[in-house]
N, C-alpha and C. Protein backbone atom coordinates (compact mmCIF):
# COMPACT_ATOMS: atom_id res chain seq x y z
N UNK A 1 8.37 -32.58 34.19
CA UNK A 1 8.90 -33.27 35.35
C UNK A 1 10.20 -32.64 35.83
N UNK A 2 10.80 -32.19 35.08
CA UNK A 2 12.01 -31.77 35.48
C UNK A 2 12.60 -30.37 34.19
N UNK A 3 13.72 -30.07 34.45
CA UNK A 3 14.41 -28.81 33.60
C UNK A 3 14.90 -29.12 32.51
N UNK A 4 15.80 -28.26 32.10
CA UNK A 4 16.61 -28.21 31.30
C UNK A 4 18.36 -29.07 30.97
N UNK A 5 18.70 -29.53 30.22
CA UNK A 5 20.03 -29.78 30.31
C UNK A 5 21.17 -28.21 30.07
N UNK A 6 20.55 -27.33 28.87
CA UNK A 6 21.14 -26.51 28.93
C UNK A 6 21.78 -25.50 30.48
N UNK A 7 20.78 -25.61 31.59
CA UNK A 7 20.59 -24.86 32.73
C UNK A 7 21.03 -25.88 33.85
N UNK A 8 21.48 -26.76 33.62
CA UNK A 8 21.69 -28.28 34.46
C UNK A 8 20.51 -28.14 35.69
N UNK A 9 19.27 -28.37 35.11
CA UNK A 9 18.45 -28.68 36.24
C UNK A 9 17.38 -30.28 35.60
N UNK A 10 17.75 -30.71 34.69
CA UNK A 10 17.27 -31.93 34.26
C UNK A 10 17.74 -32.47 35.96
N UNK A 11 16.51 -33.58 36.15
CA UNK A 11 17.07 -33.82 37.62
C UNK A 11 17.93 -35.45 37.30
N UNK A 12 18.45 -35.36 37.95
CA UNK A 12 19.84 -36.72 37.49
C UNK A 12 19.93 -37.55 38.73
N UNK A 13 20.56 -38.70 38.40
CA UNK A 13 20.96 -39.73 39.82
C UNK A 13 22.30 -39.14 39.90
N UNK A 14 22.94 -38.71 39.32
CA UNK A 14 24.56 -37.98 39.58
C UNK A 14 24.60 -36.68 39.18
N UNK A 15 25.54 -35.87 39.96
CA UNK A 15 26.06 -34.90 39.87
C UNK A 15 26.17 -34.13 38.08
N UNK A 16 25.69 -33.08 37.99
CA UNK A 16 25.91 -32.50 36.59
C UNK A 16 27.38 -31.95 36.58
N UNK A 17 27.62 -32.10 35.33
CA UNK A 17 29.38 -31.78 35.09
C UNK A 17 29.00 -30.08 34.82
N UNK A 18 30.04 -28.87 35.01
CA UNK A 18 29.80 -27.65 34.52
C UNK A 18 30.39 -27.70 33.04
N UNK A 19 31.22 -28.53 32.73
CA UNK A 19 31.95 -28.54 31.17
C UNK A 19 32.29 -30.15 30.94
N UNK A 20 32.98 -30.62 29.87
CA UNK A 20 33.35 -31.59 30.05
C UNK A 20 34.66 -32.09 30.78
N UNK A 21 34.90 -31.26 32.13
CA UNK A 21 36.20 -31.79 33.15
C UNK A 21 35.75 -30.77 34.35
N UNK A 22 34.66 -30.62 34.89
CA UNK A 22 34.07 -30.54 35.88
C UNK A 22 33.14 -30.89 36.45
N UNK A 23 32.70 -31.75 37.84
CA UNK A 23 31.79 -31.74 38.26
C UNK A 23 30.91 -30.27 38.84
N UNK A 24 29.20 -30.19 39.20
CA UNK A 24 28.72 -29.16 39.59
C UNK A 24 28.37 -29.96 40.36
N UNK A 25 29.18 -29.82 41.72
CA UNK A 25 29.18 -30.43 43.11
C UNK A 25 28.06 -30.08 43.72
N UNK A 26 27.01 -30.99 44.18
CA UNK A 26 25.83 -31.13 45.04
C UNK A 26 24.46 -30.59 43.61
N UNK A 27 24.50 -30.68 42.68
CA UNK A 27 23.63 -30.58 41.73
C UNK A 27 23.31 -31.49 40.73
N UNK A 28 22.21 -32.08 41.41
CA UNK A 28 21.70 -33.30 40.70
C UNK A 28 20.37 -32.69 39.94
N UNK A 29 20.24 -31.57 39.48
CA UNK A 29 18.92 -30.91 38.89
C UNK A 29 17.65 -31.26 40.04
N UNK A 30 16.50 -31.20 39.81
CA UNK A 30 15.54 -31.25 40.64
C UNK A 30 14.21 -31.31 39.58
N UNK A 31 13.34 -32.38 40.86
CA UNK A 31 11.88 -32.63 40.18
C UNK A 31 11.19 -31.24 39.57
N UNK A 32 10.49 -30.94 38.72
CA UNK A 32 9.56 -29.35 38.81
C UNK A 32 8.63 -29.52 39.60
N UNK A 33 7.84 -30.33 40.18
CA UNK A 33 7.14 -30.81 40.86
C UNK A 33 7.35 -31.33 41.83
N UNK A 34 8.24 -30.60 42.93
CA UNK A 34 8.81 -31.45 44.32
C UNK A 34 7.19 -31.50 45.19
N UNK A 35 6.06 -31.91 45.14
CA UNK A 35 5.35 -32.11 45.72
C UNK A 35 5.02 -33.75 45.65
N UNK A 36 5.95 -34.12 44.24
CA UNK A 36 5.53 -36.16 44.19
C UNK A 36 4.08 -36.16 43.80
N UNK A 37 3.22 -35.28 43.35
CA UNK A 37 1.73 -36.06 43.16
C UNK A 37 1.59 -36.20 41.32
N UNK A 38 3.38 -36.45 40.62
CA UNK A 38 2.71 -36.54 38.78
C UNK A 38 2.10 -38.05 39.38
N UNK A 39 2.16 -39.14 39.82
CA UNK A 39 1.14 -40.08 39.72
C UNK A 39 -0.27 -40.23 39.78
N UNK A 40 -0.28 -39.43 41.11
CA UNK A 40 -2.19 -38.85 41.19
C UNK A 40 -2.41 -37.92 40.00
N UNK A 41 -1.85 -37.16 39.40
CA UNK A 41 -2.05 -36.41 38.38
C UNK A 41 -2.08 -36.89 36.93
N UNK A 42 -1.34 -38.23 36.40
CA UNK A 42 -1.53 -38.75 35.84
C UNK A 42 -2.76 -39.55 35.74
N UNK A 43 -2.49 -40.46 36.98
CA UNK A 43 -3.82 -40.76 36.96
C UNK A 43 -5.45 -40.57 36.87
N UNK A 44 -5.49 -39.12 36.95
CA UNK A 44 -6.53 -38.55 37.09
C UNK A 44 -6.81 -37.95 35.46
N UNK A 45 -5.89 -37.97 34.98
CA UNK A 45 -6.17 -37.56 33.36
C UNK A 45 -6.24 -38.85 32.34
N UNK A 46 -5.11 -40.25 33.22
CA UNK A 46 -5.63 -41.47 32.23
C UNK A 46 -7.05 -41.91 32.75
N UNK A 47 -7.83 -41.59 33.78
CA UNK A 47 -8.94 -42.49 33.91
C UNK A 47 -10.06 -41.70 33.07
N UNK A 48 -9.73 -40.59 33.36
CA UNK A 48 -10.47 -39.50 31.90
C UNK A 48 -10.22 -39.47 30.63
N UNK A 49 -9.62 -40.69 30.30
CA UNK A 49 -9.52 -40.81 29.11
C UNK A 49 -8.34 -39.98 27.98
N UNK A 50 -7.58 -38.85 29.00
CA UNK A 50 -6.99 -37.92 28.31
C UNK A 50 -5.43 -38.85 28.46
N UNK A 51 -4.51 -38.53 26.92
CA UNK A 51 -3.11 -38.70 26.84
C UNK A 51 -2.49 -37.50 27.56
N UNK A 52 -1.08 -38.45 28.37
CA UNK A 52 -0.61 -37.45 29.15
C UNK A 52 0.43 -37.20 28.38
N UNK A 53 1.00 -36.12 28.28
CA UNK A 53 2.61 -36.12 27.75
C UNK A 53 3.43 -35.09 29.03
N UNK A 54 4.72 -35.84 29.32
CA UNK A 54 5.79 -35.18 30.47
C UNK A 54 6.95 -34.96 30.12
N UNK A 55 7.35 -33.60 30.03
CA UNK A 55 8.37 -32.96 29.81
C UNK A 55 9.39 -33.63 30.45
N UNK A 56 10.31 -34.97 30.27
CA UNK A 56 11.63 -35.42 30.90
C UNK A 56 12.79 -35.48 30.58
N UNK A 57 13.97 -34.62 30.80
CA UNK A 57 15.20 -34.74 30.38
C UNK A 57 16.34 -35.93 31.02
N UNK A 58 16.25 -35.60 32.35
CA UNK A 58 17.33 -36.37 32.89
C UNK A 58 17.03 -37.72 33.68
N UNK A 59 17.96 -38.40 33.53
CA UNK A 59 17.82 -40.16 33.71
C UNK A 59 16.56 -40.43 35.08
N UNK A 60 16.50 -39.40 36.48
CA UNK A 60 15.92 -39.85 36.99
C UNK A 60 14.43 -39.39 36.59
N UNK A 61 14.48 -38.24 36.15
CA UNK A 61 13.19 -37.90 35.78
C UNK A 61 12.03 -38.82 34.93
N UNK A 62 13.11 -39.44 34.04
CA UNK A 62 12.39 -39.98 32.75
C UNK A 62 12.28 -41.16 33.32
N UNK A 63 12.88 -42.30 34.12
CA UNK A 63 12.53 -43.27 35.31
C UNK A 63 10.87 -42.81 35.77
N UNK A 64 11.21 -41.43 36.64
CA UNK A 64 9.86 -41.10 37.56
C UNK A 64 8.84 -41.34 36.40
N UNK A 65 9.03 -41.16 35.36
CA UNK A 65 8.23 -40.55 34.51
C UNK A 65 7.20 -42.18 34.06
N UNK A 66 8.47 -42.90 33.06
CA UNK A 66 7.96 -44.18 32.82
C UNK A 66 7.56 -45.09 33.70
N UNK A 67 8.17 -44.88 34.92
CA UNK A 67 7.33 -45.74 36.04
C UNK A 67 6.21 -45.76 36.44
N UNK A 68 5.33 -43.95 35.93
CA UNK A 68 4.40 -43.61 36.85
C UNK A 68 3.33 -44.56 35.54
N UNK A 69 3.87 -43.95 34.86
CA UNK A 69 2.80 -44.62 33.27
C UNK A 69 2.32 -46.04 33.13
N UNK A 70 3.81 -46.82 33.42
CA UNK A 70 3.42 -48.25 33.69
C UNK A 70 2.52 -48.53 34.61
N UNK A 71 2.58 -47.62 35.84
CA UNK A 71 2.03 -48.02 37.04
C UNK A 71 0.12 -47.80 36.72
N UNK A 72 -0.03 -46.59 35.90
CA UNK A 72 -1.45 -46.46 35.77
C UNK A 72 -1.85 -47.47 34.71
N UNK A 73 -1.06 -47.75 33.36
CA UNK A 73 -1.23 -48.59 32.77
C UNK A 73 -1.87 -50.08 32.93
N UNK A 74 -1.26 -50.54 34.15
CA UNK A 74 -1.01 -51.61 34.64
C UNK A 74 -2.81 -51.88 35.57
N UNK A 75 -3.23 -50.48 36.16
CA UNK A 75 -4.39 -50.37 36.87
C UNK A 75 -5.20 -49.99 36.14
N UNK A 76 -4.95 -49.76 34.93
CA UNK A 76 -6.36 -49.65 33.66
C UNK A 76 -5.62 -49.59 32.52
N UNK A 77 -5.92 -50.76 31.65
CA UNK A 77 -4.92 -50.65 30.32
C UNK A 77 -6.35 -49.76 30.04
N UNK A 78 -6.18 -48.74 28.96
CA UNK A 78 -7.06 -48.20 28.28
C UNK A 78 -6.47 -48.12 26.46
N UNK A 79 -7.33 -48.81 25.67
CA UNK A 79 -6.86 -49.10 24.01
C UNK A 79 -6.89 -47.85 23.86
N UNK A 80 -5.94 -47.70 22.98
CA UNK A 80 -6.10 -45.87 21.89
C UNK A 80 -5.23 -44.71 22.61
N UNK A 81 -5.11 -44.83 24.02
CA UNK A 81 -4.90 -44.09 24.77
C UNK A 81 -3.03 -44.46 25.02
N UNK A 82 -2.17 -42.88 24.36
CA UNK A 82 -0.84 -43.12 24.31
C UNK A 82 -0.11 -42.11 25.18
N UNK A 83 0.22 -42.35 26.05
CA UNK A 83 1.10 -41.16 26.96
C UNK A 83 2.38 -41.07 26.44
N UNK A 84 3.10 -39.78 26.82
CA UNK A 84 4.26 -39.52 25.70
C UNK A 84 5.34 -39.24 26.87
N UNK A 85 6.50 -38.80 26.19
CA UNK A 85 7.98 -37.91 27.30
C UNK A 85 8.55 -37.67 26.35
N UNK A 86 8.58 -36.38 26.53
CA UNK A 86 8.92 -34.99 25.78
C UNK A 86 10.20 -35.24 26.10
N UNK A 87 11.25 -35.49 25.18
CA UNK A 87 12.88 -35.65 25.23
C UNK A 87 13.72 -36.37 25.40
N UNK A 88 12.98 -36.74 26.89
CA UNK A 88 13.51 -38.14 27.00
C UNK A 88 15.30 -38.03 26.76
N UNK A 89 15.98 -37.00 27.12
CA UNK A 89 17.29 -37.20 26.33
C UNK A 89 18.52 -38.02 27.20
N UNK A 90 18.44 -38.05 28.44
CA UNK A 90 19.31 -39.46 28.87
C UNK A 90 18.98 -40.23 29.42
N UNK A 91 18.10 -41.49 28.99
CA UNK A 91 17.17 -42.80 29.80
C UNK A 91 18.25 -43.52 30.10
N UNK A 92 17.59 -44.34 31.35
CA UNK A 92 18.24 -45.24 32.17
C UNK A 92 18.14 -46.50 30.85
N UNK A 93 19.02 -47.84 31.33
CA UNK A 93 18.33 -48.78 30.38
C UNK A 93 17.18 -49.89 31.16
N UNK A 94 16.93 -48.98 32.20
CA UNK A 94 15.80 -49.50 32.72
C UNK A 94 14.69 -48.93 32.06
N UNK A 95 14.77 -47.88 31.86
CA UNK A 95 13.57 -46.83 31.42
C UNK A 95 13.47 -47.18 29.91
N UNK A 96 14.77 -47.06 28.90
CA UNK A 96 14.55 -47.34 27.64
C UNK A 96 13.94 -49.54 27.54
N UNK A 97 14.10 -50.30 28.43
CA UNK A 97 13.70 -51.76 28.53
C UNK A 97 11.75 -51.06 28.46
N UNK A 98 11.41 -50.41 29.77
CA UNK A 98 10.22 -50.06 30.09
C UNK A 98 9.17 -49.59 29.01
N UNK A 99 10.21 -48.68 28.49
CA UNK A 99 9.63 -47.55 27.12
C UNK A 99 8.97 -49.17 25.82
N UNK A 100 10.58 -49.51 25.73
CA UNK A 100 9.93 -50.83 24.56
C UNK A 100 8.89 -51.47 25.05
N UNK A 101 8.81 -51.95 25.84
CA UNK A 101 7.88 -52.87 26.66
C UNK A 101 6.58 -52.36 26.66
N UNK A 102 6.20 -51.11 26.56
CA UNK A 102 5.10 -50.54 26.76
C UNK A 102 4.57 -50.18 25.09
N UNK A 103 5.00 -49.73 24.53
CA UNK A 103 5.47 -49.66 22.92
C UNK A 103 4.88 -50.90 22.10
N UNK A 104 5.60 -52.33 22.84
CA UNK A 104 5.62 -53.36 21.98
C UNK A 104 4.44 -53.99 22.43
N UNK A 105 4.37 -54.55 23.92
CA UNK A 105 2.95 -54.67 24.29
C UNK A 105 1.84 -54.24 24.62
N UNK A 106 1.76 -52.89 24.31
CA UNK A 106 0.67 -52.42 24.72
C UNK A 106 0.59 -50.95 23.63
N UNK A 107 1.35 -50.65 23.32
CA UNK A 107 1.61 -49.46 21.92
C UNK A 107 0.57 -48.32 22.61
N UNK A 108 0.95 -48.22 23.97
CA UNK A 108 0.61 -46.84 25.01
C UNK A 108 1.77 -46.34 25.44
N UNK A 109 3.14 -45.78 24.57
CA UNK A 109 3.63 -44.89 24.94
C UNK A 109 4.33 -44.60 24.08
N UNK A 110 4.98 -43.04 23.78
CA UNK A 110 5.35 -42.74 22.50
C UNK A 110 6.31 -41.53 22.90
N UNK A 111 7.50 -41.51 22.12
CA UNK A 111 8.59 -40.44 22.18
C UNK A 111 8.73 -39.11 21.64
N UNK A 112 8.47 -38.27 22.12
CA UNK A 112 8.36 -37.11 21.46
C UNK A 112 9.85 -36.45 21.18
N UNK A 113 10.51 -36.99 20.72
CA UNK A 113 11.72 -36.45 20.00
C UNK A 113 12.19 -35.55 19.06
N UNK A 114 12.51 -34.66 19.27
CA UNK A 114 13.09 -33.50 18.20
C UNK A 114 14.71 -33.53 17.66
N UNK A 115 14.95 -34.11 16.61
CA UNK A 115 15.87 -33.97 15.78
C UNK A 115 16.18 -32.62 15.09
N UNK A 116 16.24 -31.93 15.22
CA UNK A 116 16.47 -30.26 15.02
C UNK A 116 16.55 -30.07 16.37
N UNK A 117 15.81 -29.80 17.45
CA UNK A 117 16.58 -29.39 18.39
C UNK A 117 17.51 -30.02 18.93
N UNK A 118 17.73 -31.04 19.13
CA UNK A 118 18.40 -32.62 19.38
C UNK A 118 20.25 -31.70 18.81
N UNK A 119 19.99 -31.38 17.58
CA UNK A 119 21.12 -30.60 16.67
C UNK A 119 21.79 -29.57 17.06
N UNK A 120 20.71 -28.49 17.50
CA UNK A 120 20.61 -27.10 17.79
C UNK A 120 21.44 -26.95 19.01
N UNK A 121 20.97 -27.66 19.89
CA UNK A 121 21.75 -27.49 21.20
C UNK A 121 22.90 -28.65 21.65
N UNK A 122 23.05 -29.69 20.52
CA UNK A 122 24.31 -30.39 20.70
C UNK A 122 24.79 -30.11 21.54
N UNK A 123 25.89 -29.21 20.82
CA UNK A 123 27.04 -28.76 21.62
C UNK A 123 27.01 -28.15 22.88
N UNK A 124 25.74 -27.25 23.19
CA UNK A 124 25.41 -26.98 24.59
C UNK A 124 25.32 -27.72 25.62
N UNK A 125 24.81 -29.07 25.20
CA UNK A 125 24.38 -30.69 25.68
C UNK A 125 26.25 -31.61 26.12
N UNK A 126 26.86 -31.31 24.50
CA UNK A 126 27.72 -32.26 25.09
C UNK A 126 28.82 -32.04 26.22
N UNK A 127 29.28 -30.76 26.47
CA UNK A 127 30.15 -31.07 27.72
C UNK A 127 29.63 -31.38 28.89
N UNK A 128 28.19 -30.95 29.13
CA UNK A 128 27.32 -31.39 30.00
C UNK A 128 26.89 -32.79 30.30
N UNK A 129 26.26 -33.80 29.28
CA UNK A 129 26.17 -35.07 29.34
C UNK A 129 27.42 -35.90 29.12
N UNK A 130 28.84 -35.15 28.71
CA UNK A 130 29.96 -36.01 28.30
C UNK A 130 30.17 -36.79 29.62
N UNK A 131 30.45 -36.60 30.04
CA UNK A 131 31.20 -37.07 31.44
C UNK A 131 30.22 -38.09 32.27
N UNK A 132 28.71 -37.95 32.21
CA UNK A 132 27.77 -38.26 33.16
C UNK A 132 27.72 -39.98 33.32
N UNK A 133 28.46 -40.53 32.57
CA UNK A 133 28.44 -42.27 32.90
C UNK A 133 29.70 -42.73 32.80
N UNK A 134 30.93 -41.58 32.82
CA UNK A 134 32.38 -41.82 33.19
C UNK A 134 32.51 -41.01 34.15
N UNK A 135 33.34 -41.58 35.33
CA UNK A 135 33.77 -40.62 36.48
C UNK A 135 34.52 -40.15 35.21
N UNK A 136 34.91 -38.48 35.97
CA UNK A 136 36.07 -37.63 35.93
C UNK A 136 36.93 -37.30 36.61
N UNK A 137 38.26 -37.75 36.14
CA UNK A 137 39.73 -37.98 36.90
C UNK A 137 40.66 -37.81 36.74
């Protein structure tokens, strides 16, 4: 669905910082898919029965992401069948409410989380995400 945090193209509702005491003015990362069809595309792999999994880093992405899931969910629960998001590394707490919700009632969606890389690129991560839910001033 979207990039990298290392490359600040995770796509974001705010501005990416270049360090931790800069904004990267007019760069909110971007969809990988500026065409808008992961819903028809999802959908077309949950009615086939196939688990989707979506590469999402940044808050709006992983929104686009869990919204689209609920939304097919919602138009065909299918048992057995678990769609995933690859990273997932800064959810809204709309998205992490959504994630449980889907988890707890319906145990169709699942986190693909890496703790080693999670590690690896820390520090690459933190001046980048430091700032992103405190202005800088």
């Amino acid at each position: 669905m979207d990039g990298s945090g290392g490359a600040r193209t995770a796509w974001l509702y705010n501005e990416w910082n270049k360090n931790s005491t800069e904004r990267d003015a007019g760069n909110y990362g971007y969809p990988a898919d500026g065409s808008g069809n992961l819903p028809q595309e999802v959908r077309l792999f949950h009615d086939a029965g196939v688990h989707v999994g979506t590469h999402a880093i940044g808050d709006r992405a992983i929104d686009w992401v869990v919204d689209t899931y609920a939304q097919v969910l919602k138009e065909k629960s299918t048992v057995g069948l678990r769609h995933s998001i690859i990273h997932a590394n800064i959810p809204t707490d709309h998205a992490i409410a959504e994630m449980v919700r889907l988890e707890t009632n319906t145990t169709q969606l699942t986190l693909s989380r890496k703790r080693p890389f999670m590690w690896w690129i820390g520090d690459t991560l933190r001046g980048k995400f430091l700032a992103l839910s405190a202005p800088l001033g």
